[in-house]
PDB file of N, CA and C in Angstrom:
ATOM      1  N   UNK A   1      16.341 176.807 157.540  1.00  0.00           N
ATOM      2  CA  UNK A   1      17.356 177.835 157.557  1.00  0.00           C
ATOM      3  C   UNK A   1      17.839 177.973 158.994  1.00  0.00           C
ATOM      4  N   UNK A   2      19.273 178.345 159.036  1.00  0.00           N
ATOM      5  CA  UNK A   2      19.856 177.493 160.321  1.00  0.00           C
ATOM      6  C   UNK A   2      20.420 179.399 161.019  1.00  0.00           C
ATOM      7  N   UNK A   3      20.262 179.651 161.528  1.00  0.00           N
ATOM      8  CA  UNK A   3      20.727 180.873 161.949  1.00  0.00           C
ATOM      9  C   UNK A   3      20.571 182.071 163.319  1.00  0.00           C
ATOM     10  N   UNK A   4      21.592 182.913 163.921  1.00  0.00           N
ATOM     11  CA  UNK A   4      21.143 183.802 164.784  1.00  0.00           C
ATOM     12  C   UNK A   4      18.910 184.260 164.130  1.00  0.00           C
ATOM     13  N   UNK A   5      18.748 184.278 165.042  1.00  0.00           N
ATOM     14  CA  UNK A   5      17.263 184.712 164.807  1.00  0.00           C
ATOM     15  C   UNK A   5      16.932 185.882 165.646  1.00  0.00           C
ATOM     16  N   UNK A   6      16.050 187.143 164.596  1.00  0.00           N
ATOM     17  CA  UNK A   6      15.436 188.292 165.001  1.00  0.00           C
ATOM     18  C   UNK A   6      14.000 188.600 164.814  1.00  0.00           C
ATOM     19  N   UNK A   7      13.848 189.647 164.676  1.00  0.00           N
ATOM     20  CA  UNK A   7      11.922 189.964 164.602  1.00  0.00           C
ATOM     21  C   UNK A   7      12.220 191.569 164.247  1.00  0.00           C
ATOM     22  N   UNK A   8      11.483 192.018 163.466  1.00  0.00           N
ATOM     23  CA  UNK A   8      10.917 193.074 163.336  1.00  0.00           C
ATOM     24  C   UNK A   8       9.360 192.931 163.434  1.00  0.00           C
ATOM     25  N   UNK A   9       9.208 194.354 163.903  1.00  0.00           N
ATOM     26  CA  UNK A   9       7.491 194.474 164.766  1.00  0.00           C
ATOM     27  C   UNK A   9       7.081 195.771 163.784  1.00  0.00           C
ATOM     28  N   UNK A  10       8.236 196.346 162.963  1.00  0.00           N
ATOM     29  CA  UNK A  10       7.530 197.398 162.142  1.00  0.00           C
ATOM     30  C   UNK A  10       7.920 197.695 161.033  1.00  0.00           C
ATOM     31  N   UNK A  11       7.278 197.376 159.593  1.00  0.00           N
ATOM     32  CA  UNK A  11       7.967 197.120 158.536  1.00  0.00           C
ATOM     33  C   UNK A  11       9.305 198.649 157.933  1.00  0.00           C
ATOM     34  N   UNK A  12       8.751 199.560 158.620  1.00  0.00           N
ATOM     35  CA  UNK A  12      10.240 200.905 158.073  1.00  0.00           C
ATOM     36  C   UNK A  12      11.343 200.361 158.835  1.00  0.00           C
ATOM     37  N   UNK A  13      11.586 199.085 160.066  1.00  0.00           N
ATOM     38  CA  UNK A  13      12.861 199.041 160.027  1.00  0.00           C
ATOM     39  C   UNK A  13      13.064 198.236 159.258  1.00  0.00           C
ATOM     40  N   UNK A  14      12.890 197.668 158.242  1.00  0.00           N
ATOM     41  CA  UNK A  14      13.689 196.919 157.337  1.00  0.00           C
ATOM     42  C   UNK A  14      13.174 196.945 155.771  1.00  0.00           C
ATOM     43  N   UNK A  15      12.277 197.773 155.699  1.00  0.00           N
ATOM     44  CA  UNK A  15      12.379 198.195 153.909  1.00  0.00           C
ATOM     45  C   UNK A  15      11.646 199.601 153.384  1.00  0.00           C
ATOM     46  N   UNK A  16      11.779 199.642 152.214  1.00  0.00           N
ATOM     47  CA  UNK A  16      11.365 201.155 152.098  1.00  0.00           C
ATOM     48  C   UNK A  16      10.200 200.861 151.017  1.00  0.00           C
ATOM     49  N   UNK A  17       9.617 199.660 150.603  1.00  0.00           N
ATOM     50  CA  UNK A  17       8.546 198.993 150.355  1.00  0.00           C
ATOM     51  C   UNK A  17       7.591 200.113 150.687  1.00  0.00           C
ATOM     52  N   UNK A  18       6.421 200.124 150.438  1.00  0.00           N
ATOM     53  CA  UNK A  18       5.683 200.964 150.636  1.00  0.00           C
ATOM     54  C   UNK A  18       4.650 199.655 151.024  1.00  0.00           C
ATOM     55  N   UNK A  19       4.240 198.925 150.121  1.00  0.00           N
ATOM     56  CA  UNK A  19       2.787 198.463 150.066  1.00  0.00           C
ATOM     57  C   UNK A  19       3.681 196.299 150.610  1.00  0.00           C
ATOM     58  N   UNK A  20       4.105 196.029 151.619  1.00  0.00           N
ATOM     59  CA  UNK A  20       5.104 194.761 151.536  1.00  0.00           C
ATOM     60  C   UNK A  20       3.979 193.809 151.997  1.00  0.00           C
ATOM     61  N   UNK A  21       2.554 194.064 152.215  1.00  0.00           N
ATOM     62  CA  UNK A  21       1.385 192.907 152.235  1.00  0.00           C
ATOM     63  C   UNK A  21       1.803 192.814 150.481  1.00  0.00           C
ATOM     64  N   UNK A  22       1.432 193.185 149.800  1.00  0.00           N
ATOM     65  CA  UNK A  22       0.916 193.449 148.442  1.00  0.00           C
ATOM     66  C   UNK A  22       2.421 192.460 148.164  1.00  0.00           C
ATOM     67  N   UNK A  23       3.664 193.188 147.729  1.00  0.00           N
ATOM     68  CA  UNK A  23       4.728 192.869 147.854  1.00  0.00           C
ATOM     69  C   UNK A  23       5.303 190.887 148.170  1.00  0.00           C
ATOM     70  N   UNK A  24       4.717 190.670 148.977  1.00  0.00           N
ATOM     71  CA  UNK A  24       4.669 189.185 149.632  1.00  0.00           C
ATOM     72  C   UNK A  24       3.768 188.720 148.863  1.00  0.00           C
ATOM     73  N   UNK A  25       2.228 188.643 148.858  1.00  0.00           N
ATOM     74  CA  UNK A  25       1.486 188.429 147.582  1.00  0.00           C
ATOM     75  C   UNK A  25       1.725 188.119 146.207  1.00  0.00           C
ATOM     76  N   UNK A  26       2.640 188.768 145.724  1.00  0.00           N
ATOM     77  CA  UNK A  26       2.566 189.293 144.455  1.00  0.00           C
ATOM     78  C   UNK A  26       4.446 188.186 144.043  1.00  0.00           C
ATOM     79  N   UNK A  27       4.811 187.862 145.150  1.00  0.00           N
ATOM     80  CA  UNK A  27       6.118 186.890 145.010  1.00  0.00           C
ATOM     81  C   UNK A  27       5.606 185.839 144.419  1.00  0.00           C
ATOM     82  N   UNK A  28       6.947 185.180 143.919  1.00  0.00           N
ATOM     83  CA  UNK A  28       6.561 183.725 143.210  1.00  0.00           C
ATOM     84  C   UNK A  28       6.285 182.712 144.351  1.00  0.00           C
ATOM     85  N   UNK A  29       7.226 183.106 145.618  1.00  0.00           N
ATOM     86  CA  UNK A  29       7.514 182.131 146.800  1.00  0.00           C
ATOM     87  C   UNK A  29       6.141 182.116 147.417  1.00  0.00           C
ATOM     88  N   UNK A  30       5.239 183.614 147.542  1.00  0.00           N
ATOM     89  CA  UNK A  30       3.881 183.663 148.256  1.00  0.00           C
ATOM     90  C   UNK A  30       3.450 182.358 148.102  1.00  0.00           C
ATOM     91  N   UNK A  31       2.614 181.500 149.157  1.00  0.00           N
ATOM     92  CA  UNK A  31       2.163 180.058 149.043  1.00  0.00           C
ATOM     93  C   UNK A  31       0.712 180.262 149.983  1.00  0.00           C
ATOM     94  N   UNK A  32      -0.078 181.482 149.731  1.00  0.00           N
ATOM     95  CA  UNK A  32      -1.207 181.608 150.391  1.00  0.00           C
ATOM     96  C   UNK A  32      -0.870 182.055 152.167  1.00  0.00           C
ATOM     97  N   UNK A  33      -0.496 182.323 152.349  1.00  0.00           N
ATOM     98  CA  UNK A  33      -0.264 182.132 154.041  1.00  0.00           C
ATOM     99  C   UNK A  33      -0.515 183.697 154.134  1.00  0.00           C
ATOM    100  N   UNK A  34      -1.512 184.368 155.121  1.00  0.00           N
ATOM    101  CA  UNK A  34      -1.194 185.748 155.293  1.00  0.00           C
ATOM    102  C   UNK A  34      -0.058 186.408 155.636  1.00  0.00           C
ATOM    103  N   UNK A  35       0.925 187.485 155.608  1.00  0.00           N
ATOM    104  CA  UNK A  35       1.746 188.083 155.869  1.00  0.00           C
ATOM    105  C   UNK A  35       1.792 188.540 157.357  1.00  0.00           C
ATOM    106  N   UNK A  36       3.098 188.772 157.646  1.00  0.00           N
ATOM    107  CA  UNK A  36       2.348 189.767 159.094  1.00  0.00           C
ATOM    108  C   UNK A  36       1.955 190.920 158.668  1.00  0.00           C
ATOM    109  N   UNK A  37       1.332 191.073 159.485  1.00  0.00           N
ATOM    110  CA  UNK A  37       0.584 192.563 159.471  1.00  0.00           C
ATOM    111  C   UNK A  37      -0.110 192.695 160.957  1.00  0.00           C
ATOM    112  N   UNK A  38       0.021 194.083 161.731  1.00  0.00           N
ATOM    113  CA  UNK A  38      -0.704 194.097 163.032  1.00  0.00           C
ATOM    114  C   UNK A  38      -2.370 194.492 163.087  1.00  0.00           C
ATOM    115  N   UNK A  39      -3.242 194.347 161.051  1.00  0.00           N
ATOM    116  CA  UNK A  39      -4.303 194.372 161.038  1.00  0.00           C
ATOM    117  C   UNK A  39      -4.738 192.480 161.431  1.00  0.00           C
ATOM    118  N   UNK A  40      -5.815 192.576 161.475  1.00  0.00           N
ATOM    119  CA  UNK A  40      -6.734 191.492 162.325  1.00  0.00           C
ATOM    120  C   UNK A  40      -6.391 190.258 161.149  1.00  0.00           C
ATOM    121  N   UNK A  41      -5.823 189.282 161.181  1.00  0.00           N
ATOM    122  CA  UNK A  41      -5.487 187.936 160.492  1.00  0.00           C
ATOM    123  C   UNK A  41      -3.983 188.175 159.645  1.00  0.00           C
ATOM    124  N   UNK A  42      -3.874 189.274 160.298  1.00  0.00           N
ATOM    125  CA  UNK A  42      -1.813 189.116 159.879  1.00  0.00           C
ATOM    126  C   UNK A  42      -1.118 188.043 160.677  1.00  0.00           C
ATOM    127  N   UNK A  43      -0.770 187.109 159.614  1.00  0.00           N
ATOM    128  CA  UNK A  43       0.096 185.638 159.977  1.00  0.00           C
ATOM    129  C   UNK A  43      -1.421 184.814 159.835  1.00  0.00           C
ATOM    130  N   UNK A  44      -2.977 185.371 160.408  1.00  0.00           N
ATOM    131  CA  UNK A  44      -3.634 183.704 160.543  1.00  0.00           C
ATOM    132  C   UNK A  44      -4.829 184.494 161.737  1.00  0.00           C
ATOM    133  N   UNK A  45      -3.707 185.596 162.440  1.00  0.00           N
ATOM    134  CA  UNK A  45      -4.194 185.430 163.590  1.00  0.00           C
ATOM    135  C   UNK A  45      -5.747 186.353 163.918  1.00  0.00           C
ATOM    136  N   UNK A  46      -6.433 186.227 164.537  1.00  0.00           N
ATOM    137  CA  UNK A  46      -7.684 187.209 165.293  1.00  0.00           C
ATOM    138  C   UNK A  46      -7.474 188.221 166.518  1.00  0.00           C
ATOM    139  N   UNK A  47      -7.164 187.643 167.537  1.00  0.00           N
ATOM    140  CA  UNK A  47      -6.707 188.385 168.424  1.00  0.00           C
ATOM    141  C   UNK A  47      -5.055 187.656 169.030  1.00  0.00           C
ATOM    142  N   UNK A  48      -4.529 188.203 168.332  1.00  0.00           N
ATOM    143  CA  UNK A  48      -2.421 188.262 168.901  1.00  0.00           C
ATOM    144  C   UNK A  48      -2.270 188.746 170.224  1.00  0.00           C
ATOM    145  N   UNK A  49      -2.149 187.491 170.855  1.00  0.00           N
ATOM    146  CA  UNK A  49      -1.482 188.281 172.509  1.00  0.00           C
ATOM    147  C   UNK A  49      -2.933 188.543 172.752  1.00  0.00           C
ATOM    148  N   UNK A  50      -4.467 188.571 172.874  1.00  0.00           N
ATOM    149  CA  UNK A  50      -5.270 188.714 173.659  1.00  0.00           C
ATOM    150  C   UNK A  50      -5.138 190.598 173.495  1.00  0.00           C
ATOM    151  N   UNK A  51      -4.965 191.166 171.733  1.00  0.00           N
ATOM    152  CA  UNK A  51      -4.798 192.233 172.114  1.00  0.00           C
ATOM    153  C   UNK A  51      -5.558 192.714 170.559  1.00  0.00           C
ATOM    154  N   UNK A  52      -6.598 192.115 170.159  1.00  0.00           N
ATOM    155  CA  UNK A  52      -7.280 192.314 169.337  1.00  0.00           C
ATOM    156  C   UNK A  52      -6.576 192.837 167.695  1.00  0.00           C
ATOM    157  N   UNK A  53      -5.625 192.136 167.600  1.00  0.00           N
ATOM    158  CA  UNK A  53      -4.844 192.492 166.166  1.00  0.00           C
ATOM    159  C   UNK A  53      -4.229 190.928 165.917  1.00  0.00           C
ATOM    160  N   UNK A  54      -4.052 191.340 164.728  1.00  0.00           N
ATOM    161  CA  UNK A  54      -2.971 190.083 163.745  1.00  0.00           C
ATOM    162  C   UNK A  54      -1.329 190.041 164.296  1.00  0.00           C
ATOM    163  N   UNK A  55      -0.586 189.243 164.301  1.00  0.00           N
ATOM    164  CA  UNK A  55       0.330 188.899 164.407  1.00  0.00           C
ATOM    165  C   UNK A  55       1.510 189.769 163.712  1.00  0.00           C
ATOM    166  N   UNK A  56       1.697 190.956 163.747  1.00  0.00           N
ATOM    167  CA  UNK A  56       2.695 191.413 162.726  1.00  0.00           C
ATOM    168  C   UNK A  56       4.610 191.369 163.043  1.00  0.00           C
ATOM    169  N   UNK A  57       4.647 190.138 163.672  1.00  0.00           N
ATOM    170  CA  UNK A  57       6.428 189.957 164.126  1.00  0.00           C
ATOM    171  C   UNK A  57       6.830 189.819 162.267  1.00  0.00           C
ATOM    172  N   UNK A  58       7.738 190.208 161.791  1.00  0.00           N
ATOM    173  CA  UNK A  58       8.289 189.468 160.850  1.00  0.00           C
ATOM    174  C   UNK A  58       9.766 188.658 161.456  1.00  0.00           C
ATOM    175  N   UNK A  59       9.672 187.316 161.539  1.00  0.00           N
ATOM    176  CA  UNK A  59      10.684 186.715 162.002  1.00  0.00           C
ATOM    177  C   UNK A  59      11.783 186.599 160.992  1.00  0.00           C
ATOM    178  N   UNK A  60      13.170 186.603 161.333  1.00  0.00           N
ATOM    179  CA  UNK A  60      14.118 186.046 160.107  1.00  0.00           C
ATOM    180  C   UNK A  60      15.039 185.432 160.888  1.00  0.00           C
ATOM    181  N   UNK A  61      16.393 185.239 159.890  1.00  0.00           N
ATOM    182  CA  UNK A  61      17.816 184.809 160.488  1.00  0.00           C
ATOM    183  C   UNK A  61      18.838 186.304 159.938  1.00  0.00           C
ATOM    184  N   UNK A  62      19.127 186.954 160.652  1.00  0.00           N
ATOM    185  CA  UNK A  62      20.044 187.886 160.162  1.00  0.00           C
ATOM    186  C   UNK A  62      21.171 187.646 159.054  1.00  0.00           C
ATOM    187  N   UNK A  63      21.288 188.379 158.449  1.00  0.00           N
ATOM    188  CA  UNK A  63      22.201 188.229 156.618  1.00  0.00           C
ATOM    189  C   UNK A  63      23.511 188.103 156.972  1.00  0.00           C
ATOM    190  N   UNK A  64      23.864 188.268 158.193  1.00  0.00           N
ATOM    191  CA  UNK A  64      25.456 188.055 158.388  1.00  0.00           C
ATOM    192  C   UNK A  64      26.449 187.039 158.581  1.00  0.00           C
ATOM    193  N   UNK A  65      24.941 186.167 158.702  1.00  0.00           N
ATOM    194  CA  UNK A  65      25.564 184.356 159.057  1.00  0.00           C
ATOM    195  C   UNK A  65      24.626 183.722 158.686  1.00  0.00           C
ATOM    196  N   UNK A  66      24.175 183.151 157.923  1.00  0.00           N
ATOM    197  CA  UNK A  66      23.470 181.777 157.963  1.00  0.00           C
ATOM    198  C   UNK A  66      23.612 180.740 156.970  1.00  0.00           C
ATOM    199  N   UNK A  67      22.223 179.542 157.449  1.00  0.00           N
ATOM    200  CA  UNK A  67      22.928 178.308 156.493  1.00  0.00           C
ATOM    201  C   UNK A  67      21.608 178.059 155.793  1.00  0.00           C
ATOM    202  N   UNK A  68      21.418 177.525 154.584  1.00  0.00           N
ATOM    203  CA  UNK A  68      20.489 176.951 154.600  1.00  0.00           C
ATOM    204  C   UNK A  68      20.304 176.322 152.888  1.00  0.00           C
ATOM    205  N   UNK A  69      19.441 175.172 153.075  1.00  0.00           N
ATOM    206  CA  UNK A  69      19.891 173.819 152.210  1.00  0.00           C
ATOM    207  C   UNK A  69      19.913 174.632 150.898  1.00  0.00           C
ATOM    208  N   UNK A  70      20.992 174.219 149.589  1.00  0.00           N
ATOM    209  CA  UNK A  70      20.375 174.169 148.267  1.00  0.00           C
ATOM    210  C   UNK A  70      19.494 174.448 147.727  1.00  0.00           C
ATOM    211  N   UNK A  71      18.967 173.104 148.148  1.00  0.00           N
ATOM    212  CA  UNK A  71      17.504 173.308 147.062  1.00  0.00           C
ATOM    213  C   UNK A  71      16.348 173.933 147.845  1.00  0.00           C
ATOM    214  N   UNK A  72      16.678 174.530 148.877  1.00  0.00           N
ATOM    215  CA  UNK A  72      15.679 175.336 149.584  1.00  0.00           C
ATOM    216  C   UNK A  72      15.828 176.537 148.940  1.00  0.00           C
ATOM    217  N   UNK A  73      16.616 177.118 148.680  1.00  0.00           N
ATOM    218  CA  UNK A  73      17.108 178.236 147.748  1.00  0.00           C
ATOM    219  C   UNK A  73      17.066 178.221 146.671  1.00  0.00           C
ATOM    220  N   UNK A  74      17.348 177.357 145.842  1.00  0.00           N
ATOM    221  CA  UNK A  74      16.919 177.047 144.495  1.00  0.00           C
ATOM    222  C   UNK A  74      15.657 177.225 143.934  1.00  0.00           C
ATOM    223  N   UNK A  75      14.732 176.342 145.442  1.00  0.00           N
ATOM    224  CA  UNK A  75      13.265 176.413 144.489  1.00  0.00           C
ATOM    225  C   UNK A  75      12.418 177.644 145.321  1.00  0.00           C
ATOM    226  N   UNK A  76      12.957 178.702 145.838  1.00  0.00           N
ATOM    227  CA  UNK A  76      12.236 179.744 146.469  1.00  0.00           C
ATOM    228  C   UNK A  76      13.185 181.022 144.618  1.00  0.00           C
ATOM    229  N   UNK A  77      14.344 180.482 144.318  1.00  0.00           N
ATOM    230  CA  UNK A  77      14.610 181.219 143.183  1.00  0.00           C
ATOM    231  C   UNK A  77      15.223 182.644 143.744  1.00  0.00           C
ATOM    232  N   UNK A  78      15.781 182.506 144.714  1.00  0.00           N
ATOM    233  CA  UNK A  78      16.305 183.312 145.781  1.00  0.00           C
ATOM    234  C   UNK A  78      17.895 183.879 144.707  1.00  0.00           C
ATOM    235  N   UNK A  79      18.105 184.903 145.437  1.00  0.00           N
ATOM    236  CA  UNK A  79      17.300 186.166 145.418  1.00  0.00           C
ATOM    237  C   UNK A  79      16.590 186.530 144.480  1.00  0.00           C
ATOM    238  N   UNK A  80      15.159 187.028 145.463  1.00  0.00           N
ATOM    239  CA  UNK A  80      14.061 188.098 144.743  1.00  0.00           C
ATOM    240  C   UNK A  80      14.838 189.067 143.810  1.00  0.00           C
ATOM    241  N   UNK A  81      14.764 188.900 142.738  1.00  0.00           N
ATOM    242  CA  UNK A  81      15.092 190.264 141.738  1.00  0.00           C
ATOM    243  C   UNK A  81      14.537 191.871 141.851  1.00  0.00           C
ATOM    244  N   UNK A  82      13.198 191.661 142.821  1.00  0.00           N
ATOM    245  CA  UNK A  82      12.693 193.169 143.071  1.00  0.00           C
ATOM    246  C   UNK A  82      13.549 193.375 144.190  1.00  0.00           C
ATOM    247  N   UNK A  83      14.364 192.904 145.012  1.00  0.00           N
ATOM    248  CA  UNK A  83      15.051 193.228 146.077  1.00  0.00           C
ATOM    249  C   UNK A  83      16.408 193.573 146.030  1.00  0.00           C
ATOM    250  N   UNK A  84      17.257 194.130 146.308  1.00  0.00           N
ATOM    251  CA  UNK A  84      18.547 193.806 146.827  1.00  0.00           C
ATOM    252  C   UNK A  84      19.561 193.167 147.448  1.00  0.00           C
ATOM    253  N   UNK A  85      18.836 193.167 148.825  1.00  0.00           N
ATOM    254  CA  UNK A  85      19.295 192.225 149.522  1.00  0.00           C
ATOM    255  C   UNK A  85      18.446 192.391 150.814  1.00  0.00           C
ATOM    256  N   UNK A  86      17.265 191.474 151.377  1.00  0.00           N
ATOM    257  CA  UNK A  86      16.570 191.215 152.792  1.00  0.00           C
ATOM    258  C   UNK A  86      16.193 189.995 153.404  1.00  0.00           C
ATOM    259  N   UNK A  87      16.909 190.083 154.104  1.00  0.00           N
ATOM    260  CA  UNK A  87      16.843 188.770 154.954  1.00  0.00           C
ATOM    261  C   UNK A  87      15.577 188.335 155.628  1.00  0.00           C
ATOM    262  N   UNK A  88      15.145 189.681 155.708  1.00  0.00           N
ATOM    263  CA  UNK A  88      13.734 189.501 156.425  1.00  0.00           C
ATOM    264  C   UNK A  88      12.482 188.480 155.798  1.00  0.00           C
ATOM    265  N   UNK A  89      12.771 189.435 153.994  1.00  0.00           N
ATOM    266  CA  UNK A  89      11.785 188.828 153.419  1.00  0.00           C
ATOM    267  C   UNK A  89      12.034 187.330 152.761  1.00  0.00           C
ATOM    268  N   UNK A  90      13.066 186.608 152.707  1.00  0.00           N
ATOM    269  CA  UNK A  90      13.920 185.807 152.731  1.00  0.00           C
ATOM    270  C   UNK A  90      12.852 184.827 154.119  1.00  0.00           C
ATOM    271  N   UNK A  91      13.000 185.129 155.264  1.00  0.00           N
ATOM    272  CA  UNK A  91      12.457 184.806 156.675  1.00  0.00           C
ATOM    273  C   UNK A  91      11.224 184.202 155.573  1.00  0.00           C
ATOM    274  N   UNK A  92       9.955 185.645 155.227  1.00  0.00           N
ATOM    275  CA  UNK A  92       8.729 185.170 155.456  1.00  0.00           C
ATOM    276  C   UNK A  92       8.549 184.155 154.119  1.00  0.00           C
ATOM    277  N   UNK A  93       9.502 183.949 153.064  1.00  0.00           N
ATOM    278  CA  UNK A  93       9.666 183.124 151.610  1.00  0.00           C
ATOM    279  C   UNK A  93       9.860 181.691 152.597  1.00  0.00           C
ATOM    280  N   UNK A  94      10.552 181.870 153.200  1.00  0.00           N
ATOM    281  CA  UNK A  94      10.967 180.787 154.454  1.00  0.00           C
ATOM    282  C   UNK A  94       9.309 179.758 154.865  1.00  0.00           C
ATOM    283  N   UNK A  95       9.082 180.724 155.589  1.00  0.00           N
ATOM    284  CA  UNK A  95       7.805 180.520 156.264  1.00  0.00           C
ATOM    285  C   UNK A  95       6.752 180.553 155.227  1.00  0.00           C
ATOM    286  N   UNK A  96       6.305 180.898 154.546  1.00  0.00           N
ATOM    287  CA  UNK A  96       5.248 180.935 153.290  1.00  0.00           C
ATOM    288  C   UNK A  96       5.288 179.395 152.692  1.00  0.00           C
ATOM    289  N   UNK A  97       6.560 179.062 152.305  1.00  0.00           N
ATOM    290  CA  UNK A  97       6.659 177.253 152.362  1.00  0.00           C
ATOM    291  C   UNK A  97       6.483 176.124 153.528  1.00  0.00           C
ATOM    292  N   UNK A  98       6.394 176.294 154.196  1.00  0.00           N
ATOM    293  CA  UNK A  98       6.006 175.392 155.397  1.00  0.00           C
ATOM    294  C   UNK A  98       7.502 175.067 156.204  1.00  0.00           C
ATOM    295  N   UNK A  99       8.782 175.662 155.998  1.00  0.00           N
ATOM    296  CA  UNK A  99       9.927 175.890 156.181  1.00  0.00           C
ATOM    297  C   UNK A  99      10.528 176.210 157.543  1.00  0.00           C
ATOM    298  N   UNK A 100      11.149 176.074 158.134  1.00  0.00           N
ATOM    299  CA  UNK A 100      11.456 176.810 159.732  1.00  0.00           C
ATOM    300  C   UNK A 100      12.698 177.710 159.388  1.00  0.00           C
ATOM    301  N   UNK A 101      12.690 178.764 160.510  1.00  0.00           N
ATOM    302  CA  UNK A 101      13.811 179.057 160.822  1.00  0.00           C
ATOM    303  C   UNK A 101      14.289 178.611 162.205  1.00  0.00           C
ATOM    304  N   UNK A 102      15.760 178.358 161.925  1.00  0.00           N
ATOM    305  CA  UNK A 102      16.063 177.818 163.604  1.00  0.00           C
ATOM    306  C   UNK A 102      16.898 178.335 164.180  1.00  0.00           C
ATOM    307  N   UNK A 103      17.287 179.084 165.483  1.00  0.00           N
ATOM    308  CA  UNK A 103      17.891 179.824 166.150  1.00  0.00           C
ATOM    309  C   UNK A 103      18.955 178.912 166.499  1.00  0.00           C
ATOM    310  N   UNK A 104      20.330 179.312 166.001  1.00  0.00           N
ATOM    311  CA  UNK A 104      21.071 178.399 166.447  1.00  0.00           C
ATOM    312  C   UNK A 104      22.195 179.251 167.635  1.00  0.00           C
ATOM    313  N   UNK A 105      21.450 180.272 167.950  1.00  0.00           N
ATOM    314  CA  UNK A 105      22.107 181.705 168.504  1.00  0.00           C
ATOM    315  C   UNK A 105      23.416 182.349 168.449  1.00  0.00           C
ATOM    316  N   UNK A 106      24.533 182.877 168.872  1.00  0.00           N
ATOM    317  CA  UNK A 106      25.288 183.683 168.105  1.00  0.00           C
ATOM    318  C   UNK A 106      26.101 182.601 167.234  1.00  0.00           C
ATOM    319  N   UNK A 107      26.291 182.588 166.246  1.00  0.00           N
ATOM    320  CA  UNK A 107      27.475 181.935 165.591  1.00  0.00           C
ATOM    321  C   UNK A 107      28.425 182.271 165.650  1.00  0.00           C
ATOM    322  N   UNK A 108      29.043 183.664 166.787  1.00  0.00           N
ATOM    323  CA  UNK A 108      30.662 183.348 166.625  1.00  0.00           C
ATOM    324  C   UNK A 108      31.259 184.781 166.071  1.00  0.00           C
ATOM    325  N   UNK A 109      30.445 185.106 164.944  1.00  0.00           N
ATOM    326  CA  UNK A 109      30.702 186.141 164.144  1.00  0.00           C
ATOM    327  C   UNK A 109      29.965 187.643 164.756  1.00  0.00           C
ATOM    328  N   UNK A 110      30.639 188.860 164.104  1.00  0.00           N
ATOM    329  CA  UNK A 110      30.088 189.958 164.875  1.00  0.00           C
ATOM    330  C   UNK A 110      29.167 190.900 163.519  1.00  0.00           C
ATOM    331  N   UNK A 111      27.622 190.562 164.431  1.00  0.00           N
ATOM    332  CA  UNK A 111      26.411 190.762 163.246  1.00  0.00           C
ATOM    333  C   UNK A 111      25.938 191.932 163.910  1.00  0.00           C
ATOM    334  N   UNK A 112      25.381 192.633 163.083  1.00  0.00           N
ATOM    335  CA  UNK A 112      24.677 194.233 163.137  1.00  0.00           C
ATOM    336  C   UNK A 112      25.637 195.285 164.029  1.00  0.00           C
ATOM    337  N   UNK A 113      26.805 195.267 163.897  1.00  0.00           N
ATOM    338  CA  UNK A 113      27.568 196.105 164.569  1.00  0.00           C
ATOM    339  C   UNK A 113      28.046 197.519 163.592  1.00  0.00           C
ATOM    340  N   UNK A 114      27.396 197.405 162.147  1.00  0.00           N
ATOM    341  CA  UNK A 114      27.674 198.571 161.180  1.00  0.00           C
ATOM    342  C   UNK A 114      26.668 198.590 160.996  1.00  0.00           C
ATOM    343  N   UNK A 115      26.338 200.264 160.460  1.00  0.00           N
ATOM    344  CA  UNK A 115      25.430 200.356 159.759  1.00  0.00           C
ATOM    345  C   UNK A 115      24.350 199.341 158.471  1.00  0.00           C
ATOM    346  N   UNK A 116      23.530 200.020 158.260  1.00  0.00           N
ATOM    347  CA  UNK A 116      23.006 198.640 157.212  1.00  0.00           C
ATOM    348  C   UNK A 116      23.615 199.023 156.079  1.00  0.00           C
ATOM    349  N   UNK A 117      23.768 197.858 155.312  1.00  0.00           N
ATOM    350  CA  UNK A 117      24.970 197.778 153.626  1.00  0.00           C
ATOM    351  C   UNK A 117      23.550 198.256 153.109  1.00  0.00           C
ATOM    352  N   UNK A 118      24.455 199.131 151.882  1.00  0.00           N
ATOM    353  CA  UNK A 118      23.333 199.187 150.591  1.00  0.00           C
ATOM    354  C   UNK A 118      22.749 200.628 151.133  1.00  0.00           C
ATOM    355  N   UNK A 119      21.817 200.907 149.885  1.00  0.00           N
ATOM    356  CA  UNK A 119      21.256 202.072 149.491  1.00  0.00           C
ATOM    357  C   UNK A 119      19.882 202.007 149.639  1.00  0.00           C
ATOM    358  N   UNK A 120      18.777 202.371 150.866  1.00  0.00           N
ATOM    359  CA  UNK A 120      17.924 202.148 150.798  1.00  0.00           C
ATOM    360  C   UNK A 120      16.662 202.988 150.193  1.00  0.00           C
ATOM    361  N   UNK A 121      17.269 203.797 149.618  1.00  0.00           N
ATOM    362  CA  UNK A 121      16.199 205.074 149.030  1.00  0.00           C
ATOM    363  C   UNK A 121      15.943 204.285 147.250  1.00  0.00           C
TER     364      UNK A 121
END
């Protein structure tokens, strides 16, 4: 997946999910890989940064531009039906397959300059 690239470090900025370890788990795309999470083996990790926690970045490509193959989308069955629309979790369906995202940095277009679309309650 070819796109501007971001991070969230705390899952309320980008869903209203309550339980999104569980959530990632419980996907068809989940492929065993831990989630982030900033408890101890979120992503894999033991001590993140030499700071005694798990890895909890969630990396993505922002929803306002990106590219990415067919059948990469096809067989992740994209979009999640429990979702609306998140790019984020999109990111970790990404990464859960052995998949990259690649920063191809601004594309040109003007991303996160409105509020977020959609109804998040």
């Amino acid at each position: 997946m070819w796109g501007q690239s971001a991070r969230c470090d705390n899952k309320e900025s980008f869903t209203s999910i309550e339980d999104v370890l569980g959530f990632v788990r419980s996907a068809t795309w989940y492929c065993g890989l831990p989630p982030p999470s900033w408890r101890v083996c979120g992503k894999g990790e033991l001590n993140f940064e030499n700071g005694g926690t798990g890895d909890g970045r969630w990396l993505f490509i922002l929803g306002g531009c990106w590219l990415i193959r067919t059948q990469r989308i096809r067989a992740l069955d994209w979009p999640d039906l429990r979702l609306k629309d998140d790019a984020v979790f999109l990111g970790e369906a990404i990464r859960q397959n052995g998949w990259r995202l690649t920063n191809i940095g601004t594309p040109g277009v003007a991303l996160n300059t409105e509020a977020r679309r959609g109804n998040m309650g």
